[in-house]
Each structure stands twice: as C-alpha cells, then as structure tokens.
C-alpha atoms as a PDB file:
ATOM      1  CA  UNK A   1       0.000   0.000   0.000  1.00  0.00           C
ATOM      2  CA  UNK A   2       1.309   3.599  -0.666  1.00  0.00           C
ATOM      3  CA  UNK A   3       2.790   5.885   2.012  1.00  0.00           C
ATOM      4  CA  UNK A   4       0.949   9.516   2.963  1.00  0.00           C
ATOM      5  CA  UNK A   5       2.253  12.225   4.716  1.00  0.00           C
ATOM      6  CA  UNK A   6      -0.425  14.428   6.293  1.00  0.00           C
ATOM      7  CA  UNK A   7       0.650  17.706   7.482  1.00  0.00           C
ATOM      8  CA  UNK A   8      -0.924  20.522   8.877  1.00  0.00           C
ATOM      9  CA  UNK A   9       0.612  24.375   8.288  1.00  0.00           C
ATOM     10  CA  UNK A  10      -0.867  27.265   9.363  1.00  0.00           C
ATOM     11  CA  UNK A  11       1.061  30.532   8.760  1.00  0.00           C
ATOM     12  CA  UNK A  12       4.313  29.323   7.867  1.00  0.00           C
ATOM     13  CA  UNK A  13       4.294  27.308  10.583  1.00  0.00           C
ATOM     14  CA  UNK A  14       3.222  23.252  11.234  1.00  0.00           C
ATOM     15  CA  UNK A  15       2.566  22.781  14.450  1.00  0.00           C
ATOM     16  CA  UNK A  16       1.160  19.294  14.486  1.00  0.00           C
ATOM     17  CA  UNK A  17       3.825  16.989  14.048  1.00  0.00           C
ATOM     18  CA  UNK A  18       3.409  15.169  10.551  1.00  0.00           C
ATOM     19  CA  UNK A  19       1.427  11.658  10.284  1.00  0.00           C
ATOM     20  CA  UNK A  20       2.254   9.101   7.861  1.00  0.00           C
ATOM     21  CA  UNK A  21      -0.081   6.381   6.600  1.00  0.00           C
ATOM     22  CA  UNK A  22      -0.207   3.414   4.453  1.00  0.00           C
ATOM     23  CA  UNK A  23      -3.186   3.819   2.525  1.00  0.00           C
ATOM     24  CA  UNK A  24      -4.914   1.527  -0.125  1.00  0.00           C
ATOM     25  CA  UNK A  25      -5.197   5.078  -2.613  1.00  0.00           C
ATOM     26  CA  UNK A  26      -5.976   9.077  -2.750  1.00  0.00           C
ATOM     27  CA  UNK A  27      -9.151   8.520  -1.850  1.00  0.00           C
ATOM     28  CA  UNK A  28      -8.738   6.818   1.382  1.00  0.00           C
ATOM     29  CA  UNK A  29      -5.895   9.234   2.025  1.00  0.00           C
ATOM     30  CA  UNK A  30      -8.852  12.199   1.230  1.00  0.00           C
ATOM     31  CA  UNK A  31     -11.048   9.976   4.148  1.00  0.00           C
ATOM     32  CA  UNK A  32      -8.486  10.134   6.482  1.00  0.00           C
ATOM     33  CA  UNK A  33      -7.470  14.015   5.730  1.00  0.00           C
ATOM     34  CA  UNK A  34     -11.122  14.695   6.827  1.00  0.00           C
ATOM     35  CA  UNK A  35     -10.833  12.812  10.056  1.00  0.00           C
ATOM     36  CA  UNK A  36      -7.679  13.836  10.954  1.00  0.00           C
ATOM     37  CA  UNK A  37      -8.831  17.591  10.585  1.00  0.00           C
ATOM     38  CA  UNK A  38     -11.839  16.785  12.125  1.00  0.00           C
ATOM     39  CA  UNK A  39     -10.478  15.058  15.294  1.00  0.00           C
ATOM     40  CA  UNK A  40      -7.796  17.780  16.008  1.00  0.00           C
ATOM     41  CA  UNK A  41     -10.471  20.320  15.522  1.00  0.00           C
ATOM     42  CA  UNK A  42     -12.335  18.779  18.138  1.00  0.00           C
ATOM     43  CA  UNK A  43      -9.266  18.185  20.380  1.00  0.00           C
ATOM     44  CA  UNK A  44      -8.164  22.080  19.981  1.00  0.00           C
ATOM     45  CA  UNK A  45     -10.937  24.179  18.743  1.00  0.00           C
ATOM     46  CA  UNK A  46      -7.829  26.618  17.735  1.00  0.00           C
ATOM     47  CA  UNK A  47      -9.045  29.295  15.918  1.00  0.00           C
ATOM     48  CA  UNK A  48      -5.985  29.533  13.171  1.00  0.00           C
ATOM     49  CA  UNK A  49      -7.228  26.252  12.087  1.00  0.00           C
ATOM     50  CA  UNK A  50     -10.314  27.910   9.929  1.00  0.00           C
ATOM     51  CA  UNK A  51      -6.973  29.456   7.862  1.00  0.00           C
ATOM     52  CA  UNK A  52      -5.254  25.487   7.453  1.00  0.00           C
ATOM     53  CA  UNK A  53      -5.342  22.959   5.688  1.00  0.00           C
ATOM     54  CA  UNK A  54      -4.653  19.228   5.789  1.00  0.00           C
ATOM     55  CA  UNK A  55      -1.525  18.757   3.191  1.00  0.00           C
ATOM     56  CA  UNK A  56      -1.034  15.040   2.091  1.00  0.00           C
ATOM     57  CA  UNK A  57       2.052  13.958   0.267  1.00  0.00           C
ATOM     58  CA  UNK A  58       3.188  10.817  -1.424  1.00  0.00           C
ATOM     59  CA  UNK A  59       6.003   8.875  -0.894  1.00  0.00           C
ATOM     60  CA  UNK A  60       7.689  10.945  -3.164  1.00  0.00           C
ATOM     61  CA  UNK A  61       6.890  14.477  -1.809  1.00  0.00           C
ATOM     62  CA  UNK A  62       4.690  14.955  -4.265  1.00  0.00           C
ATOM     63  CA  UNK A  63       1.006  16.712  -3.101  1.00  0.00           C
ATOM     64  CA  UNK A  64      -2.152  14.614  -3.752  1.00  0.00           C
ATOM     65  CA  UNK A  65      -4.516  16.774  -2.068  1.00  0.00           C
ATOM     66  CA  UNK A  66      -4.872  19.619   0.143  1.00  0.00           C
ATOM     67  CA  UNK A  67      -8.175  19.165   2.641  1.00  0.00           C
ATOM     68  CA  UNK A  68      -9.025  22.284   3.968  1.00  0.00           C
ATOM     69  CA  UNK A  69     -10.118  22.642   7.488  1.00  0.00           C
ATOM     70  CA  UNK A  70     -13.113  24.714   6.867  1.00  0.00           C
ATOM     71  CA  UNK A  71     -14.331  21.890   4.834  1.00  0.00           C
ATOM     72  CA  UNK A  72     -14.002  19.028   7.739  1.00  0.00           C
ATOM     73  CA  UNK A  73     -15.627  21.401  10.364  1.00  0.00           C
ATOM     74  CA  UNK A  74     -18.676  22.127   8.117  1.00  0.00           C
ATOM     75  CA  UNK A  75     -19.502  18.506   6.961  1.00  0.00           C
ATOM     76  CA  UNK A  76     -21.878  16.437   8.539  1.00  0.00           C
END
C-alpha cells in the first residue's frame, strides 16, 4: 500500500507533528485528511485552524490533495 504524509501548516508554521499512513489510494488518504482535521479540531478548537489545511504527500513528496479545514468542520 502507498505511504501519505499528512501535514498541517498554518502561517508558515506546522505545528502538528506530521502523520504518515499506508493507505490503499488518494481517496482513502482524502477519508483520512477529513478525520484527521476533524479530530484535532475537536481536540483544539484553535481558531488559526479555519486558515489550514490538511496537506497530504506521497512517498515521493509529491502533493495529492490539500483538505481544507473549513471543509471538515462544516460537513456532517
């Protein structure tokens, strides 16, 4: 299975420490960009997180998809 890198920047800063995942494909790694924005929402409720999003890299640095937050707190 491939290898994700999620990361989270806000302001030239990341201050969540990066997650990696073995994923069966983009779209599970777009599932789990949504979760992951939606848990740490819920754990921090920081504010600067409505300016973030969730970056996901392959194993080869390149970006798949960028999740933003304001997406994740606004679904269902």
């Amino acid at each position: 299975m491939p290898l994700y890198c999620f990361t989270i920047p806000i302001d030239d800063q990341t201050p969540h420490d990066p997650a990696f995942r073995s994923l069966r494909d983009a779209d599970a790694a777009y599932d789990e960009a949504k979760r992951l924005a939606q848990d740490i929402w819920a754990a921090s409720g920081d504010r600067r997180l409505m300016r973030a999003v969730v970056v996901v890299t392959d194993a080869d640095g390149e970006i798949v998809l960028e999740f933003p937050f304001t997406e994740a707190i606004t679904a269902p």
